[in-house]
N, C-alpha and C. Protein backbone atom coordinates (compact mmCIF):
# COMPACT_ATOMS: atom_id res chain seq x y z
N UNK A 1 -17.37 158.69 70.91
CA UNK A 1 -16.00 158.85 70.48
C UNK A 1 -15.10 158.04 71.39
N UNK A 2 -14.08 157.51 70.90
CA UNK A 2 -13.28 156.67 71.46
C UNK A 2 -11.79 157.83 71.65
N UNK A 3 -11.27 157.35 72.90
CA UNK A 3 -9.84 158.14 73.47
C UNK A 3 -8.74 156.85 73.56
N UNK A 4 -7.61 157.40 73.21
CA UNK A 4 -6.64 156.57 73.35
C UNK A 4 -6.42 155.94 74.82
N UNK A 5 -6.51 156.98 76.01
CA UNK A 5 -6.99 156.54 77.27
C UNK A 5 -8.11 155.18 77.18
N UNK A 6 -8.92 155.29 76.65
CA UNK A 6 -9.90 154.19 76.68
C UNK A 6 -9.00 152.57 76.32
N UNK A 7 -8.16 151.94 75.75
CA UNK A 7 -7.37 151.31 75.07
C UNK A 7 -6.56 150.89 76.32
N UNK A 8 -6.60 149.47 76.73
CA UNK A 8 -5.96 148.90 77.70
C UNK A 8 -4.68 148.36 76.93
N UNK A 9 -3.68 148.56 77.23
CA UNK A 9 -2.31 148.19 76.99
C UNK A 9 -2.51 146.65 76.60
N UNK A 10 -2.41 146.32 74.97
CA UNK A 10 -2.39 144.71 74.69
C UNK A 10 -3.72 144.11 74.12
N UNK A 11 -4.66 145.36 74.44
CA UNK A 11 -6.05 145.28 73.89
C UNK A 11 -6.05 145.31 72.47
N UNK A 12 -6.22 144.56 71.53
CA UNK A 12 -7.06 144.67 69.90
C UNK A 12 -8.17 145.40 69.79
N UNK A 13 -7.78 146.37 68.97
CA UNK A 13 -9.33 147.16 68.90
C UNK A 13 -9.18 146.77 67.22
N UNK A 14 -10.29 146.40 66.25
CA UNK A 14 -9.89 146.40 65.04
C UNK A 14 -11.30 147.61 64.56
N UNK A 15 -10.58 148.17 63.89
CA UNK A 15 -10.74 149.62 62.88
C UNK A 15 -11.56 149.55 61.40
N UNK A 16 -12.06 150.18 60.88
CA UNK A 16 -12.39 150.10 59.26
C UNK A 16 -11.24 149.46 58.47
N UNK A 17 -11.40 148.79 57.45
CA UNK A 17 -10.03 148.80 55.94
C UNK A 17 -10.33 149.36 55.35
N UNK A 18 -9.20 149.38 54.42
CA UNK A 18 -9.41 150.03 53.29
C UNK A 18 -8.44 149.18 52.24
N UNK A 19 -8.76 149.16 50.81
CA UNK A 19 -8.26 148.45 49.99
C UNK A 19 -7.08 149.82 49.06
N UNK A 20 -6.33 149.30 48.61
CA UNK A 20 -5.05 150.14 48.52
C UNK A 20 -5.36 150.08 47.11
N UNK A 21 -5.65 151.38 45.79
CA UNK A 21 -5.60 151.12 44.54
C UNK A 21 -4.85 151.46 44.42
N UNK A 22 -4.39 150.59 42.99
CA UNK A 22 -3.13 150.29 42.36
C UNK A 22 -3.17 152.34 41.58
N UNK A 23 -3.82 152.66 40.88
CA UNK A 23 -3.33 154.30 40.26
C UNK A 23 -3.29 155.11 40.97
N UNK A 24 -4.20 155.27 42.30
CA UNK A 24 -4.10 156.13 43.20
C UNK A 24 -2.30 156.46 43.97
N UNK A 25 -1.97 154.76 44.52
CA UNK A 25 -0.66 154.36 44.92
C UNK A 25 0.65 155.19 44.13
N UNK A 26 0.19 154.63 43.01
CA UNK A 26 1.41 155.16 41.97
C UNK A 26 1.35 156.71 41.85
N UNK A 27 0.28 157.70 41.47
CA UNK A 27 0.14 158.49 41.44
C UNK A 27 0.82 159.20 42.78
N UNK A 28 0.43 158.75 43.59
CA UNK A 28 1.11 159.89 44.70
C UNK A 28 2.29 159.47 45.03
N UNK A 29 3.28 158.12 44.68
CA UNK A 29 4.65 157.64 44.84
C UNK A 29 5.48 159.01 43.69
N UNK A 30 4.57 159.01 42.85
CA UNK A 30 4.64 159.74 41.80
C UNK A 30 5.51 161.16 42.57
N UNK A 31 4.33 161.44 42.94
CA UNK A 31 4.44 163.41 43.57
C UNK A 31 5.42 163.13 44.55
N UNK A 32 5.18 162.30 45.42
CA UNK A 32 5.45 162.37 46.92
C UNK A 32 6.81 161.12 47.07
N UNK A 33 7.04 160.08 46.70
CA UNK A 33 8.23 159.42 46.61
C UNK A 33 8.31 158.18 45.47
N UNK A 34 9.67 158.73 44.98
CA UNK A 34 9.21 158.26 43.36
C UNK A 34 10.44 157.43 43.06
N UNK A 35 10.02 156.55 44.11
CA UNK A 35 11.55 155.51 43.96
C UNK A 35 10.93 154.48 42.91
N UNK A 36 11.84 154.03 41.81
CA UNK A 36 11.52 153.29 40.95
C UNK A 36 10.87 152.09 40.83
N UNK A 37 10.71 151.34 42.28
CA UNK A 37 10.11 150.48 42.89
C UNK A 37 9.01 150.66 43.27
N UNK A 38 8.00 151.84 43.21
CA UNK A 38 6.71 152.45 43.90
C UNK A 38 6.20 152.66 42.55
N UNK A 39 6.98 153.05 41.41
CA UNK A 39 6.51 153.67 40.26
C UNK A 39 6.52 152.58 38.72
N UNK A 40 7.69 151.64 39.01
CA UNK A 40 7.75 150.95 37.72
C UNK A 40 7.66 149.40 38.38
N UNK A 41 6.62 148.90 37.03
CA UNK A 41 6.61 147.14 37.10
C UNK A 41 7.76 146.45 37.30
N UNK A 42 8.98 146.78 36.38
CA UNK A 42 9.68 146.20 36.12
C UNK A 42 10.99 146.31 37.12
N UNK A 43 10.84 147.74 38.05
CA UNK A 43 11.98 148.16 38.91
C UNK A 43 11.16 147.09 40.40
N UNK A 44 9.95 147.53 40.55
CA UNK A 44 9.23 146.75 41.58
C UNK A 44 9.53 145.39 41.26
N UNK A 45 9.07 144.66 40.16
CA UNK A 45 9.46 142.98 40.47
C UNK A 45 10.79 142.64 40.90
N UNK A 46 11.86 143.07 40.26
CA UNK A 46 13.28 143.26 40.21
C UNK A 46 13.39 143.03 41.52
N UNK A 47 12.80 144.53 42.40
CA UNK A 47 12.90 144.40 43.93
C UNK A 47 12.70 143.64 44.81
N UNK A 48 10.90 143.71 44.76
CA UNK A 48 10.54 143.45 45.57
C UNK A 48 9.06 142.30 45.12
N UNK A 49 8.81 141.85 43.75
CA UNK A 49 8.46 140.81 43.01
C UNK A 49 6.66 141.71 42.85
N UNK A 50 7.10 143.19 42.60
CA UNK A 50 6.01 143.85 42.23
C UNK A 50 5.91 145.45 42.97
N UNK A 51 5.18 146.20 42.62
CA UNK A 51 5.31 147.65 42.93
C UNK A 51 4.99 147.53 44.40
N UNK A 52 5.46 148.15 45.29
CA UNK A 52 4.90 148.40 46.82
C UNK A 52 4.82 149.66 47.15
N UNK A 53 4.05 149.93 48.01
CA UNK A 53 2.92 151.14 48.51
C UNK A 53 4.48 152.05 49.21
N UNK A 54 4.20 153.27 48.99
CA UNK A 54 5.58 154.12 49.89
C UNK A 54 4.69 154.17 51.65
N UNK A 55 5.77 153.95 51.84
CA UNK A 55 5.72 154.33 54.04
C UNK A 55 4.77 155.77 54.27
N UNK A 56 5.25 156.28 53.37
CA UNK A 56 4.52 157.72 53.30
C UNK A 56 2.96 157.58 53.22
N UNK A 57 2.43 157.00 52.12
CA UNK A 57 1.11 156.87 51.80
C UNK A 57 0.47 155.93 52.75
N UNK A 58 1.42 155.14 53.15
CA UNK A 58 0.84 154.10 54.47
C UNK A 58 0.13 155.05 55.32
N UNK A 59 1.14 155.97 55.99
CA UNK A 59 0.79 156.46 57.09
C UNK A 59 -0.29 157.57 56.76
N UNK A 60 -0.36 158.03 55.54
CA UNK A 60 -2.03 158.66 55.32
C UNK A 60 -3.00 158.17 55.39
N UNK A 61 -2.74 157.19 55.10
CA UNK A 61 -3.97 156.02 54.65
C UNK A 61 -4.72 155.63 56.25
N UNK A 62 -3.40 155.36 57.45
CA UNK A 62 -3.37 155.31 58.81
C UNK A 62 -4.08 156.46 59.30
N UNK A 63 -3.79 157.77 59.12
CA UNK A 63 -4.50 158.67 59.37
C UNK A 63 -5.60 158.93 58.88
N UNK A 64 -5.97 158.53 57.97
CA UNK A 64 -7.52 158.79 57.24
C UNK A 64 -8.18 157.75 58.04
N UNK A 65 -7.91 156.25 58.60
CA UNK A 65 -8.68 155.35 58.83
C UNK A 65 -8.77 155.83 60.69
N UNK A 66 -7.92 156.29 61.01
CA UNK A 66 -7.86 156.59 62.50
C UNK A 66 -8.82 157.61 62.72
N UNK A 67 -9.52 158.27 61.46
CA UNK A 67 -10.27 159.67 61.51
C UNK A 67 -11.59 158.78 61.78
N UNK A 68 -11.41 158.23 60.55
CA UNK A 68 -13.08 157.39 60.68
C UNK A 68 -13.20 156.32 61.83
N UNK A 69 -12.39 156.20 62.45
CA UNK A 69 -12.69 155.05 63.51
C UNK A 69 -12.63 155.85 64.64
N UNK A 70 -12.40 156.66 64.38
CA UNK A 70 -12.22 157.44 66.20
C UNK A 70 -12.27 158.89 66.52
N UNK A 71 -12.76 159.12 65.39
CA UNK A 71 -13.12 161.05 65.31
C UNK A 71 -11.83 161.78 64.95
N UNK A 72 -11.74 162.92 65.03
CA UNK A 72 -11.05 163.49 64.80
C UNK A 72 -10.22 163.64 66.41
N UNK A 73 -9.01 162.82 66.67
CA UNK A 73 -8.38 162.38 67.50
C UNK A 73 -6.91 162.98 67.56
N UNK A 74 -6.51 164.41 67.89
CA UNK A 74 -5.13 164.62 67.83
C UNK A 74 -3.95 163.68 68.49
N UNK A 75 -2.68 164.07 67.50
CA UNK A 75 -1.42 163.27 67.76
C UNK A 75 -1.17 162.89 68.98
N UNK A 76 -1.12 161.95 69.00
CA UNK A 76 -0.91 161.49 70.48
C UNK A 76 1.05 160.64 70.04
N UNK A 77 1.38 160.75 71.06
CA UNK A 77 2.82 160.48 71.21
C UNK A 77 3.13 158.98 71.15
N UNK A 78 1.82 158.29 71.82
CA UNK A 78 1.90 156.95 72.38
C UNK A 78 1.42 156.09 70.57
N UNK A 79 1.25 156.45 69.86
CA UNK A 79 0.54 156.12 68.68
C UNK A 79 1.69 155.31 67.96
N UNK A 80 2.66 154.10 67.32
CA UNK A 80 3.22 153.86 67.03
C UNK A 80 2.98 153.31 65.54
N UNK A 81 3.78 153.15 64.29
CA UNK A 81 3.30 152.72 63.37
C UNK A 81 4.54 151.57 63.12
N UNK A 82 3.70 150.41 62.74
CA UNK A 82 4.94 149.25 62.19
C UNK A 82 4.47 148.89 60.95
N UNK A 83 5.38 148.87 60.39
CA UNK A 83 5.22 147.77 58.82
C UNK A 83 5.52 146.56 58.96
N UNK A 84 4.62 145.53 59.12
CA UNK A 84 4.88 144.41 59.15
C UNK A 84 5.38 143.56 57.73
N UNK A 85 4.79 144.39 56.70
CA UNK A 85 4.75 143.53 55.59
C UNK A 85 5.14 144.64 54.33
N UNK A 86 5.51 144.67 52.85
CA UNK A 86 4.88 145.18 52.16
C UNK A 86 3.75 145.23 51.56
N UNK A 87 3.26 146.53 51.29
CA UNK A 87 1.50 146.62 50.95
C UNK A 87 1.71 147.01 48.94
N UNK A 88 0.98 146.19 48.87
CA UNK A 88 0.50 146.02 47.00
C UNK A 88 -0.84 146.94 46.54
N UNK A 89 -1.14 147.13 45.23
CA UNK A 89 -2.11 147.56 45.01
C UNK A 89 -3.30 146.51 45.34
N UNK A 90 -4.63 146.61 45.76
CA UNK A 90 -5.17 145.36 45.45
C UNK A 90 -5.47 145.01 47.13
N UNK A 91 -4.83 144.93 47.65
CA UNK A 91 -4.60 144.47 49.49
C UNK A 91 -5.53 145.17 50.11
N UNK A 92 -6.41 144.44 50.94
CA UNK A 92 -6.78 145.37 52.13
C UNK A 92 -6.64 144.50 53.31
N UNK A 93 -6.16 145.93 53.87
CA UNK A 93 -5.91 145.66 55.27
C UNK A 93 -6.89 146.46 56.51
């Protein structure tokens, strides 16, 4: 098992991906944030030149992959999340 202690400040550790499906995405923008841009083709291109993934589902997705790469690892404070980009159906990162 790996500890966040273990992780030298500036170090790359790279993790599992995972590929982001497009019904899964929508479905839970659906339940969970249902801005017209997460949910419709036509509100997403408008926007943002296609539907994009909610911040919300990012950071599950973050937590599901942090499970499998490093055990079951409680919140740590030092843990930061950035969006560099918007995420599409289809993408893995």
């Amino acid at each position: 098992m790996m500890y966040f202690e273990d992780i030298q400040p500036g170090e790359v550790v790279v993790g599992p991906t995972f590929t982001i499906d497009r019904d899964e995405m929508v479905e839970f923008a659906k339940r969970w944030d249902p801005q017209p841009f997460h949910i419709d083709d036509e509100a997403g291109n408008a926007a943002f030149g296609g539907i994009t993934a909610p911040g919300v589902f990012l950071l599950a997705v973050k937590i599901r992959l942090l499970h499998q790469f490093a055990g079951a690892v409680g919140g740590d404070r030092r843990t930061r999340v950035r969006r560099l980009a918007l995420s599409r159906s289809g993408e893995t990162r």
